[in-house]
Protein backbone atom coordinates (compact mmCIF):
# COMPACT_ATOMS: atom_id res chain seq x y z
CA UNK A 1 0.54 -3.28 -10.63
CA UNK A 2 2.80 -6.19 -10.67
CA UNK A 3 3.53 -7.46 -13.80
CA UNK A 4 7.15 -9.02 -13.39
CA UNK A 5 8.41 -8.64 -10.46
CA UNK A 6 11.83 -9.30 -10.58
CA UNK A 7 13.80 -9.97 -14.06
CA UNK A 8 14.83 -13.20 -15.11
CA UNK A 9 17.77 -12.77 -17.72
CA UNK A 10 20.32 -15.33 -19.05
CA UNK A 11 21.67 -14.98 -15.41
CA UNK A 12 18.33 -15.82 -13.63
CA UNK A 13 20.29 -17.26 -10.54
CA UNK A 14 22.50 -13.99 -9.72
CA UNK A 15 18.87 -12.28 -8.77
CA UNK A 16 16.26 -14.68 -7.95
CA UNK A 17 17.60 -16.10 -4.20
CA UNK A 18 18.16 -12.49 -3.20
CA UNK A 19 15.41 -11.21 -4.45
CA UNK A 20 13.58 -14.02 -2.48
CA UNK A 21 15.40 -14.03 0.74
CA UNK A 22 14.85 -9.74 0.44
CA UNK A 23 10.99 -10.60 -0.43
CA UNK A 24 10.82 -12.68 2.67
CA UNK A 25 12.62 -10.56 4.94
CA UNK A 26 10.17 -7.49 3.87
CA UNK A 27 6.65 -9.24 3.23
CA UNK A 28 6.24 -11.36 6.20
CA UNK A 29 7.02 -8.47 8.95
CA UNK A 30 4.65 -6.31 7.12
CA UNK A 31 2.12 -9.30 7.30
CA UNK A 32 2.09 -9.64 10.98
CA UNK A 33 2.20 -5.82 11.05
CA UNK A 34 -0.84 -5.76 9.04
CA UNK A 35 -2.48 -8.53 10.42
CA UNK A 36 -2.11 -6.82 13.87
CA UNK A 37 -4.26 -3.70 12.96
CA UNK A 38 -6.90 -6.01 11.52
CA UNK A 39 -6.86 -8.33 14.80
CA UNK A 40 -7.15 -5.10 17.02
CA UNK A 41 -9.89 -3.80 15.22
CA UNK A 42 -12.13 -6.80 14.44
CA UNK A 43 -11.85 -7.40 18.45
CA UNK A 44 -12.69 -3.72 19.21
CA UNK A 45 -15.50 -4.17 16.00
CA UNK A 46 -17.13 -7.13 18.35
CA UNK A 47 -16.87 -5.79 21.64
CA UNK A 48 -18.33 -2.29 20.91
CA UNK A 49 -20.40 -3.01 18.11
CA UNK A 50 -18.73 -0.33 16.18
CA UNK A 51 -15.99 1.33 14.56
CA UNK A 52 -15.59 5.31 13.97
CA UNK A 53 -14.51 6.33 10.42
CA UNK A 54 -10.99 6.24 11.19
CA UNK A 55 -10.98 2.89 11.86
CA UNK A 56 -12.91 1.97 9.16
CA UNK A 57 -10.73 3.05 7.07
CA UNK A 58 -7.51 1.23 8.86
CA UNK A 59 -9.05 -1.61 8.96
CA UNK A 60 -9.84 -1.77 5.39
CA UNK A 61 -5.88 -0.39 4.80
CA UNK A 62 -4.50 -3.60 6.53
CA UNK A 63 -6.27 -6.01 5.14
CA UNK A 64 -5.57 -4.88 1.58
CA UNK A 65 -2.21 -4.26 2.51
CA UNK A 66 -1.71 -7.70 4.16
CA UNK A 67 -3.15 -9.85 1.28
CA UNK A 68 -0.88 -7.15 -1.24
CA UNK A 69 1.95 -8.42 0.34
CA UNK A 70 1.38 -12.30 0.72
CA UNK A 71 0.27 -12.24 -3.17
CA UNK A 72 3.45 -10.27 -3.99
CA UNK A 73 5.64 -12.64 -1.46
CA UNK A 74 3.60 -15.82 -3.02
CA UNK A 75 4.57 -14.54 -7.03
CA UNK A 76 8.24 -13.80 -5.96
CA UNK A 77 8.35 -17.60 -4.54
CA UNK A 78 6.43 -19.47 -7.29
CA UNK A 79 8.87 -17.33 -10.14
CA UNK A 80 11.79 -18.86 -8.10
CA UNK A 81 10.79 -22.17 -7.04
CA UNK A 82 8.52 -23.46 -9.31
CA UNK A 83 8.84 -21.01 -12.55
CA UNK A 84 6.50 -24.20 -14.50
CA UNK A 85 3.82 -23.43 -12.77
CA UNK A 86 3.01 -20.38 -14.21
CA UNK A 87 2.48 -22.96 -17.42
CA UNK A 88 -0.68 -23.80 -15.83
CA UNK A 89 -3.70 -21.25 -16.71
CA UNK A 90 -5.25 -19.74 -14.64
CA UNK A 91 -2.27 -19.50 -12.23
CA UNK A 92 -0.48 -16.19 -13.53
CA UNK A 93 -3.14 -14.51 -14.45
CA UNK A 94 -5.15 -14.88 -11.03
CA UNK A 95 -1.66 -14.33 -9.27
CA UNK A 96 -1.78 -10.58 -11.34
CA UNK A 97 -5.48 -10.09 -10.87
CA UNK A 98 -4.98 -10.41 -7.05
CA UNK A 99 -2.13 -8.28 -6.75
CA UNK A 100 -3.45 -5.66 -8.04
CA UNK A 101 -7.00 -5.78 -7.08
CA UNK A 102 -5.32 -5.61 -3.44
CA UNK A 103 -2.49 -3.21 -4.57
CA UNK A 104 -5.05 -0.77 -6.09
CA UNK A 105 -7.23 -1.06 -2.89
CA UNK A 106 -3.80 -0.52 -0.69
CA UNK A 107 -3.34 2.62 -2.72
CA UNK A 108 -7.27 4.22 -2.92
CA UNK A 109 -7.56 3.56 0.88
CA UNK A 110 -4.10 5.22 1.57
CA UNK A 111 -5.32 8.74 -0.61
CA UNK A 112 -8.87 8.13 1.53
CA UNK A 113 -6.88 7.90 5.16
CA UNK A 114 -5.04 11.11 4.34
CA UNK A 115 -8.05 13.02 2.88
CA UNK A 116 -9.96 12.03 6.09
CA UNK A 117 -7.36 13.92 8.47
CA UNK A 118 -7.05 16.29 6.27
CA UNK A 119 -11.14 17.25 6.39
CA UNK A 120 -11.12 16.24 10.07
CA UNK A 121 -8.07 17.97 11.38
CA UNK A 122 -7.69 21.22 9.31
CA UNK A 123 -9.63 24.20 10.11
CA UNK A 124 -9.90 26.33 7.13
CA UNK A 125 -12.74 29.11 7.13
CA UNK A 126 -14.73 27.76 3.94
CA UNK A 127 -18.32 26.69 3.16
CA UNK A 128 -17.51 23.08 1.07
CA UNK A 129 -14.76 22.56 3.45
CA UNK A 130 -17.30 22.95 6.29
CA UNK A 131 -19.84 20.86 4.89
CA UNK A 132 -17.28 18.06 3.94
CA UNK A 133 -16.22 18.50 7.75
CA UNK A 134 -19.82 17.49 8.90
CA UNK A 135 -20.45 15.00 6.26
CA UNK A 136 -17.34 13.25 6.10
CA UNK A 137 -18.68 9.99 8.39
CA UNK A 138 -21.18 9.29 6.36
CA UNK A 139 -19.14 9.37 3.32
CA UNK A 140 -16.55 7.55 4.44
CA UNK A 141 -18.00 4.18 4.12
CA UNK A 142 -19.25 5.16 0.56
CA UNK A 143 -15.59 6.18 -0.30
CA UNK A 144 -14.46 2.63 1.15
CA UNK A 145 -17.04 0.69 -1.36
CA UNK A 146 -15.92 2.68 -4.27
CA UNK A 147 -12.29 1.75 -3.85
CA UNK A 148 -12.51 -1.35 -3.03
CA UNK A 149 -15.38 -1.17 -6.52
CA UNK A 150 -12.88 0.78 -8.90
CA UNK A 151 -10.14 -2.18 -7.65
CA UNK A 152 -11.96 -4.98 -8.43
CA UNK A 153 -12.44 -3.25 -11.67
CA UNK A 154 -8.70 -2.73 -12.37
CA UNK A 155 -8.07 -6.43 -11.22
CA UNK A 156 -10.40 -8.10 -13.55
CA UNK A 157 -8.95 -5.53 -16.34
CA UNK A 158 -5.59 -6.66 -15.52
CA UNK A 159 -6.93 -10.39 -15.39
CA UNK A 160 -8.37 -10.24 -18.95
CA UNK A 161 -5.65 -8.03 -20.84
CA UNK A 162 -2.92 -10.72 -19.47
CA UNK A 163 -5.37 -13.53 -20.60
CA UNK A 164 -6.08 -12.00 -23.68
CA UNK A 165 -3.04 -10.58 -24.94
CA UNK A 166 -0.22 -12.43 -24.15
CA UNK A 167 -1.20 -16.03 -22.04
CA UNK A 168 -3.34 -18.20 -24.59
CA UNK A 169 -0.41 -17.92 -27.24
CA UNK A 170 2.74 -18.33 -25.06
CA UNK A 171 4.27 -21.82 -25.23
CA UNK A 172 6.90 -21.95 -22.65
CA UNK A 173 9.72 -24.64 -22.43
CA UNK A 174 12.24 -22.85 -20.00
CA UNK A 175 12.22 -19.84 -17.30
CA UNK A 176 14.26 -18.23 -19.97
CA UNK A 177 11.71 -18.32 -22.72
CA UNK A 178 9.08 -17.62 -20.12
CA UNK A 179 10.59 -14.21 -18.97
CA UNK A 180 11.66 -13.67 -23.18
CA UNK A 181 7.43 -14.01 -23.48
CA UNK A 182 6.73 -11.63 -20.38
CA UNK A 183 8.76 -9.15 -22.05
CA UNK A 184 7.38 -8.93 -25.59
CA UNK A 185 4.05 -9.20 -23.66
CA UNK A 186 4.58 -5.94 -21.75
CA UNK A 187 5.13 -4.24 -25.42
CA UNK A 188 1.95 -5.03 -26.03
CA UNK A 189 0.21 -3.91 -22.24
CA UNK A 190 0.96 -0.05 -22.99
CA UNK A 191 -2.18 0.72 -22.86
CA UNK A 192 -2.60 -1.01 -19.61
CA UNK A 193 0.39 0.32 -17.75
CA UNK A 194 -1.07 4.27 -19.24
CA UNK A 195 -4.06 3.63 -16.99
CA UNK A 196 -2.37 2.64 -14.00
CA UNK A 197 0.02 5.61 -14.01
CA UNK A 198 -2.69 7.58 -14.14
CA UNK A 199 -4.69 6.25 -11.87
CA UNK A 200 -1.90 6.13 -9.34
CA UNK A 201 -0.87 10.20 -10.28
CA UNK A 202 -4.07 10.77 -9.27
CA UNK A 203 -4.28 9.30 -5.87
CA UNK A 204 -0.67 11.06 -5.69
CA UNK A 205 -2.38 14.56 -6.11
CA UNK A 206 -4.74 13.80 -3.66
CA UNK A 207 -2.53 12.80 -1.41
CA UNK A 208 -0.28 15.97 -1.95
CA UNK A 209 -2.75 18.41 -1.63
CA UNK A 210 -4.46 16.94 1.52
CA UNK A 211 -0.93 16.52 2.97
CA UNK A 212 -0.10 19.99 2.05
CA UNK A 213 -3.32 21.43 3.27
CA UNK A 214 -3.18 19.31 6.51
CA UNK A 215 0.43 20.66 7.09
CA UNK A 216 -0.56 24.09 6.50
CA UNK A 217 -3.22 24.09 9.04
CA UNK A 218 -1.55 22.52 11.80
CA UNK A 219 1.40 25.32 11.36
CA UNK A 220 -1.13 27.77 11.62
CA UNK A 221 -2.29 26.41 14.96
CA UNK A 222 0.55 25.70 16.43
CA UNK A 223 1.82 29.71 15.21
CA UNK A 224 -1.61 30.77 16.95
CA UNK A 225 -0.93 28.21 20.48
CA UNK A 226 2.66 29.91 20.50
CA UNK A 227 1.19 33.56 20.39
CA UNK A 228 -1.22 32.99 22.97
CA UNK A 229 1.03 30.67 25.15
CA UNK A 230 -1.25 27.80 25.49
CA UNK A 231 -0.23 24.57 27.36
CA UNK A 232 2.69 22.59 25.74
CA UNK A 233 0.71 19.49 25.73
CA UNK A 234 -1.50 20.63 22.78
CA UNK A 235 1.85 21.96 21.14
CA UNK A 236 3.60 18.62 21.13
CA UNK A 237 0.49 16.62 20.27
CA UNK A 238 0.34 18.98 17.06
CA UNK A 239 4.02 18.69 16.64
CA UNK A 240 3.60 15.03 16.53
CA UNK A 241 0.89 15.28 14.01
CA UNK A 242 2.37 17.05 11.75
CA UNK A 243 5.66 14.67 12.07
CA UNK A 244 3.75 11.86 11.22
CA UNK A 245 2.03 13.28 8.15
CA UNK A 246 5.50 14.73 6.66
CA UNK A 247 6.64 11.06 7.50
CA UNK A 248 3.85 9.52 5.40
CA UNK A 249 4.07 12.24 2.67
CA UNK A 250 7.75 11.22 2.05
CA UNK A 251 7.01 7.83 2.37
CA UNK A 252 4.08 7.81 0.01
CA UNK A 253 6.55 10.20 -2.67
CA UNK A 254 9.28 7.56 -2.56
CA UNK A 255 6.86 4.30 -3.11
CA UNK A 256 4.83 6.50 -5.92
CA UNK A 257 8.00 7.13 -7.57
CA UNK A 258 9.46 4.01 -7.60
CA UNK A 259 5.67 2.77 -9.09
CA UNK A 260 6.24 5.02 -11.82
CA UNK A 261 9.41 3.75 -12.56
CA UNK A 262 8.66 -0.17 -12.24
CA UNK A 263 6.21 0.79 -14.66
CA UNK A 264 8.23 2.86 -17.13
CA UNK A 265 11.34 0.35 -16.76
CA UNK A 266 9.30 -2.93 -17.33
CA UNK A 267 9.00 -1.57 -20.47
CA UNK A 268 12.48 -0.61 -20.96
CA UNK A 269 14.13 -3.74 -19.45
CA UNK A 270 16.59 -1.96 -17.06
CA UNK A 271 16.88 -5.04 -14.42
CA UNK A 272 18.69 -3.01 -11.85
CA UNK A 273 15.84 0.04 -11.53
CA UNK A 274 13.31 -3.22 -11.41
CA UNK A 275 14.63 -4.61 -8.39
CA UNK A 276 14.86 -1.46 -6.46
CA UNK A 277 11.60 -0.34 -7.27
CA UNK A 278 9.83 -3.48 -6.55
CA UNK A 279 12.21 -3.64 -3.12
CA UNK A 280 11.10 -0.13 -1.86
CA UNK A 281 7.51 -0.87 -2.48
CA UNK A 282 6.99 -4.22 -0.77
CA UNK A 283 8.62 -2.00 2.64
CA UNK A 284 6.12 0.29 2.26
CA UNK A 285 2.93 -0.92 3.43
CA UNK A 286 4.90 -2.41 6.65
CA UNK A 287 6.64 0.19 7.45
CA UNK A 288 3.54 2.98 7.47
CA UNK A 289 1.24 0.53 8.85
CA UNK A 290 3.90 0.49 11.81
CA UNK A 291 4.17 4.39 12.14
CA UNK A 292 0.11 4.60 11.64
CA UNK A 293 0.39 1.84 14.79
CA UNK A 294 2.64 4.46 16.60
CA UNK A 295 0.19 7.32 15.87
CA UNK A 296 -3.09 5.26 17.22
CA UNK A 297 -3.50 5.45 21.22
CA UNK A 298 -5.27 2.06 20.91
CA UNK A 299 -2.81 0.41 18.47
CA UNK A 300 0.09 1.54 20.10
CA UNK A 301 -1.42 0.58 23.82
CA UNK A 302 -2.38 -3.04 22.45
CA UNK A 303 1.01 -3.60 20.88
CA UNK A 304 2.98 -1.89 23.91
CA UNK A 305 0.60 -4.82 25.85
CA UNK A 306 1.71 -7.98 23.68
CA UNK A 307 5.25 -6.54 23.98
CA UNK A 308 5.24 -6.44 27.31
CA UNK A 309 3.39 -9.86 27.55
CA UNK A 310 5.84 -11.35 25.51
CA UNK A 311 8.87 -9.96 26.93
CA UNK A 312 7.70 -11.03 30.61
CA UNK A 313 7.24 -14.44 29.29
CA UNK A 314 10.53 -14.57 27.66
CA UNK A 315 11.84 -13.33 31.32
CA UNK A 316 10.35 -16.06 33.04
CA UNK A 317 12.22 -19.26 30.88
């Protein structure tokens, strides 16, 4: 959740064009990143008809993650630019709402995607396990629905407590006053920031344990591949699984760590934590939707493809 981005003190110039310019320099790469997996998809959606589960759930993932970023990049620009208009109602409290309607949809899809390699790719001798293993297609799309549900729920919720609490009695003259308001507000959103910790710990566990599980299994293999001296192909292709779920595990334990503590230091007014945690978690849905890119054969072919286009045409002037 996004409730002030970055802090506006007495000395609102020293962060607000860096914080920008760093904004800029994170959001719009992860856009196009984004926006790539959803362009792939769609056109492989219209030519075949179709998408398997894991594509479902991708394509979902970068389209919550794309809007997550422009609505973050969009708050960072209007808090710089034009600080007045968040005078205006509805224009904050929509400008929340969306953020983290999309940010909460970024994050249940992320805990889904790991789940479903986890249930797909492990191979653990277990009767739920199994059954999850044959059902998990079917549930997938019901899994997608509920997050993207539960996240319009937590955006309206964050829409009305904003409303509520703190926007129909602030009377702003100055950025100043207006970031003095935002912080007695967030004295009084406790309750608010309580149930997106939580939520978010939970989607954490789940993520940890499927991880975990997922990295345990793929050991195991590759221990088993090694006795028997199967082909190196099926070692390496295991290797590189299990190098790009350790990559997103770490990933997704820095970003949930620096939630927690945008969260806990919005409340305690450290500027400094602020703007690294808000930093680190605008780079992470570009930089794992470029590694999830890497791990797809048909991502990675398409954008190997437009590279290649590209760099012939750039050739050619």
């Amino acid at each position: 959740m996004e409730v002030s981005p970055f802090p506006q003190q007495s000395n609102v110039t020293s962060y607000g064009p860096m914080a920008l310019a760093i904004t800029t320099l994170e959001a719009f790469p992860g856009m196009w990143i984004n926006a790539f997996i959803v362009c792939v998809l769609c056109v492989a959606w219209v030519k075949n008809k179709t998408l398997n589960s894991n594509e479902k759930i991708l394509l979902l993932l970068g389209f919550s993650r794309f809007w997550c970023l422009c609505f973050s990049w969009i708050y960072v620009f209007v808090l710089e630019i034009f600080p007045y208009y968040f005078l205006v109602h509805p224009i904050f409290q929509l400008l929340q709402g969306s953020y983290s309607f999309f940010n909460c949809s970024n994050l249940w899809v992320s805990a889904c995607l790991c789940g479903f390699y986890c249930i797909k790719i492990a191979n653990f001798r277990n009767r739920f396990f199994s059954y999850l293993k044959v059902k998990i297609d079917r549930m997938v799309p019901w899994l997608l629905l509920g997050s993207v549900m539960f996240s319009l729920i937590i955006g309206i919720f964050v829409y009305n407590t904003i409303d509520k609490a703190v926007c129909k009695n602030l009377n702003f003259t100055s950025p100043e006053r207006l970031w003095k308001a935002t912080t007695r507000r967030e004295q009084h959103l406790f309750p608010l920031y309580f149930l997106i910790g939580f939520l978010y710990t939970t989607l954490f566990m789940v993520v940890i344990f499927s991880a975990v599980f997922l990295l345990f299994s793929l050991w195991r293999h590759k221990c088993k591949m090694q006795t028997n001296s199967l082909n190196s192909l099926s070692m390496d292709a295991h290797i590189k699984a299990m190098k790009s779920i350790l990559s997103f595990f770490i990933m997704y334990t820095i970003n949930f760590t620096f939630v927690i503590l945008s969260l806990v230091y919005s409340m305690a007014y450290q500027s400094h934590v602020l703007f690294l945690a808000y930093l680190i978690q605008y780079a992470y849905p570009g930089v794992h939707s470029l590694i999830l890119i890497l791990s797809n054969p048909k991502l990675e072919k398409t954008l190997i493809r437009i590279l290649s286009c590209v760099k012939c045409k750039l050739c050619m002037r």
